[in-house]
N, C-alpha and C. Protein backbone atom coordinates (compact mmCIF):
# COMPACT_ATOMS: atom_id res chain seq x y z
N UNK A 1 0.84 -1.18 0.00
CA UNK A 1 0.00 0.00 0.00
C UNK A 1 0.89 1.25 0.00
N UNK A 2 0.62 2.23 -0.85
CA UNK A 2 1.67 3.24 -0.96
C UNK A 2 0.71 4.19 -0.45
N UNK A 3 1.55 5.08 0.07
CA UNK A 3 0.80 6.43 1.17
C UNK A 3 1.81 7.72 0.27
N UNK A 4 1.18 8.58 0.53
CA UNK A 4 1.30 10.02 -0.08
C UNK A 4 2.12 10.59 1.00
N UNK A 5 3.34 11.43 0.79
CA UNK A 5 3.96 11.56 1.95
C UNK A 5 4.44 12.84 1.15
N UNK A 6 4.92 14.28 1.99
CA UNK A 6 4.98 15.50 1.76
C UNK A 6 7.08 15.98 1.74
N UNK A 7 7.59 16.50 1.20
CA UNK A 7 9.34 16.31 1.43
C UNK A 7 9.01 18.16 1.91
N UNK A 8 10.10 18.13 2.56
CA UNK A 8 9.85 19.60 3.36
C UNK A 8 11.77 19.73 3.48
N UNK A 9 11.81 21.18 2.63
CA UNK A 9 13.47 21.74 2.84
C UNK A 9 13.51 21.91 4.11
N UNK A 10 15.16 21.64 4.32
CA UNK A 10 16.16 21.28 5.44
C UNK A 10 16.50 22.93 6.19
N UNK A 11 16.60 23.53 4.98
CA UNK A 11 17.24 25.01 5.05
C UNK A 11 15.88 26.02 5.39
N UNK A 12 15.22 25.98 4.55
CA UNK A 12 13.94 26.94 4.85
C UNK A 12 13.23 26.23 5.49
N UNK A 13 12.76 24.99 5.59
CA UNK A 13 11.51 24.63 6.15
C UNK A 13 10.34 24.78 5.21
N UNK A 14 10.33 24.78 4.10
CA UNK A 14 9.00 25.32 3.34
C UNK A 14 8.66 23.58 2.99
N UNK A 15 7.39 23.67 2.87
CA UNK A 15 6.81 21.72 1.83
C UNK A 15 6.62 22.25 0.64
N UNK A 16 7.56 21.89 -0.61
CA UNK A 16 7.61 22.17 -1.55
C UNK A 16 7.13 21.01 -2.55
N UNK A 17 7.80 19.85 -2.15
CA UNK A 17 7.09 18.61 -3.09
C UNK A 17 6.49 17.51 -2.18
N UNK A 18 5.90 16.61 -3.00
CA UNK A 18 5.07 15.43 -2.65
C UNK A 18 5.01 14.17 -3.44
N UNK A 19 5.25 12.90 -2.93
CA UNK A 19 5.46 11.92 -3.52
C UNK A 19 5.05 10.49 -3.04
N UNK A 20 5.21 9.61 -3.98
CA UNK A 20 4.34 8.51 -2.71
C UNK A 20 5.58 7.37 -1.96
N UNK A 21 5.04 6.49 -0.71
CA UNK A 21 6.25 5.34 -0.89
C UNK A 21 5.21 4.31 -0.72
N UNK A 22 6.02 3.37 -0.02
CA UNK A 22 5.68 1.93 0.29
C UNK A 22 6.29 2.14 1.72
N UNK A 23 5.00 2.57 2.59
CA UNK A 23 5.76 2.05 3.75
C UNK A 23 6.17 0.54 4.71
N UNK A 24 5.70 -0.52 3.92
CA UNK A 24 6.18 -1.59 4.19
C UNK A 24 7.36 -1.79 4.40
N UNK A 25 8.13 -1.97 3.03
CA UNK A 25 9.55 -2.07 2.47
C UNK A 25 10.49 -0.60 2.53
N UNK A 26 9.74 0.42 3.18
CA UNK A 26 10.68 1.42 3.08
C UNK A 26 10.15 2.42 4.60
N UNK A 27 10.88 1.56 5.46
CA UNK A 27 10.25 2.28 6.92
C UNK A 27 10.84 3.60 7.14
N UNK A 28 12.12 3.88 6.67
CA UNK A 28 13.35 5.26 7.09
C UNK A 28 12.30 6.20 6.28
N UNK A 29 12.68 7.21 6.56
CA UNK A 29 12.34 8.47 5.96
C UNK A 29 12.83 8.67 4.85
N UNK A 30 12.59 9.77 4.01
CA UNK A 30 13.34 9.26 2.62
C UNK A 30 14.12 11.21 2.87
N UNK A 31 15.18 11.10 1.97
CA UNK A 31 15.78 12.04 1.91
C UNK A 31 16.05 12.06 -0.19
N UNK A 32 15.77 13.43 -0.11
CA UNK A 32 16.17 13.77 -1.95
C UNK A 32 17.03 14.94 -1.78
N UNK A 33 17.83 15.23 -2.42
CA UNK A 33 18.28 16.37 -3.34
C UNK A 33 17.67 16.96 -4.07
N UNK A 34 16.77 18.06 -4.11
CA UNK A 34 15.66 18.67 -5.31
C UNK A 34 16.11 20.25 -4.58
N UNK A 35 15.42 20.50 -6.21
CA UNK A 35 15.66 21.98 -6.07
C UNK A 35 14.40 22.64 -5.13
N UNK A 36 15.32 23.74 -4.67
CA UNK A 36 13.87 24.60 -3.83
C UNK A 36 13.68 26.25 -4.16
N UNK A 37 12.42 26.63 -4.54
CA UNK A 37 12.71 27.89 -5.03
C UNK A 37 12.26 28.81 -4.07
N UNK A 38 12.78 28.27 -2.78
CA UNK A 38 12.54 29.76 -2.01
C UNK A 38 14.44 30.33 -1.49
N UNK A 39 14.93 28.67 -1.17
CA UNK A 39 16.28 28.88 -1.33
C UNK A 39 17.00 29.45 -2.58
N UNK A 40 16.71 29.04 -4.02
CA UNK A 40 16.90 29.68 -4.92
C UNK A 40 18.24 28.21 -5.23
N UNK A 41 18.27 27.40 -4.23
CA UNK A 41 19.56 26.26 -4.69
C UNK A 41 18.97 24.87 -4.64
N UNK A 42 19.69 23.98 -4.57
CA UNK A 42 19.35 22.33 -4.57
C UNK A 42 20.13 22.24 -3.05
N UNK A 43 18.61 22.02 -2.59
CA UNK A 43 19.13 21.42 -0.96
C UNK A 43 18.84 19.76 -0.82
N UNK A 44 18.84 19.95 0.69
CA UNK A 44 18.13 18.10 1.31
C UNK A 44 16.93 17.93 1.08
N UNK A 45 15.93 17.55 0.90
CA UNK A 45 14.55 17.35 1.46
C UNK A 45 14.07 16.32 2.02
N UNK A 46 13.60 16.37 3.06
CA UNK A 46 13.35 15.06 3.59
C UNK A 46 12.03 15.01 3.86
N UNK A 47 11.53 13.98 4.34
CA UNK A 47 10.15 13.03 4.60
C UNK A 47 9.78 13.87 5.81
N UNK A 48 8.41 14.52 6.05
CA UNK A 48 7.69 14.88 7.26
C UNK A 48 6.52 14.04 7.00
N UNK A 49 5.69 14.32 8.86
CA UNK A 49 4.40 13.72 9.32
C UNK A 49 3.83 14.46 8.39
């Protein structure tokens, strides 16, 4: 069952994207590299509630 889960920058704090997982097979949080346009650069983004 895949759940809808929100990635929120490291640096600003803003929720900029959204994507789905499998939380079965993928219990950790997920972390990306994507761009953020309030930073204006390519930060962390990681997995929030």
């Amino acid at each position: 069952m895949r759940d809808i889960i929100t990635l929120q920058c490291n640096e600003c704090k803003n929720r900029n994207y959204s994507t789905t997982k499998n939380k079965k097979k993928t219990t950790a949080r997920l972390e990306f590299k994507k761009f953020c346009n309030t930073c204006r650069t390519h930060t962390v983004h990681r997995e929030t509630k």
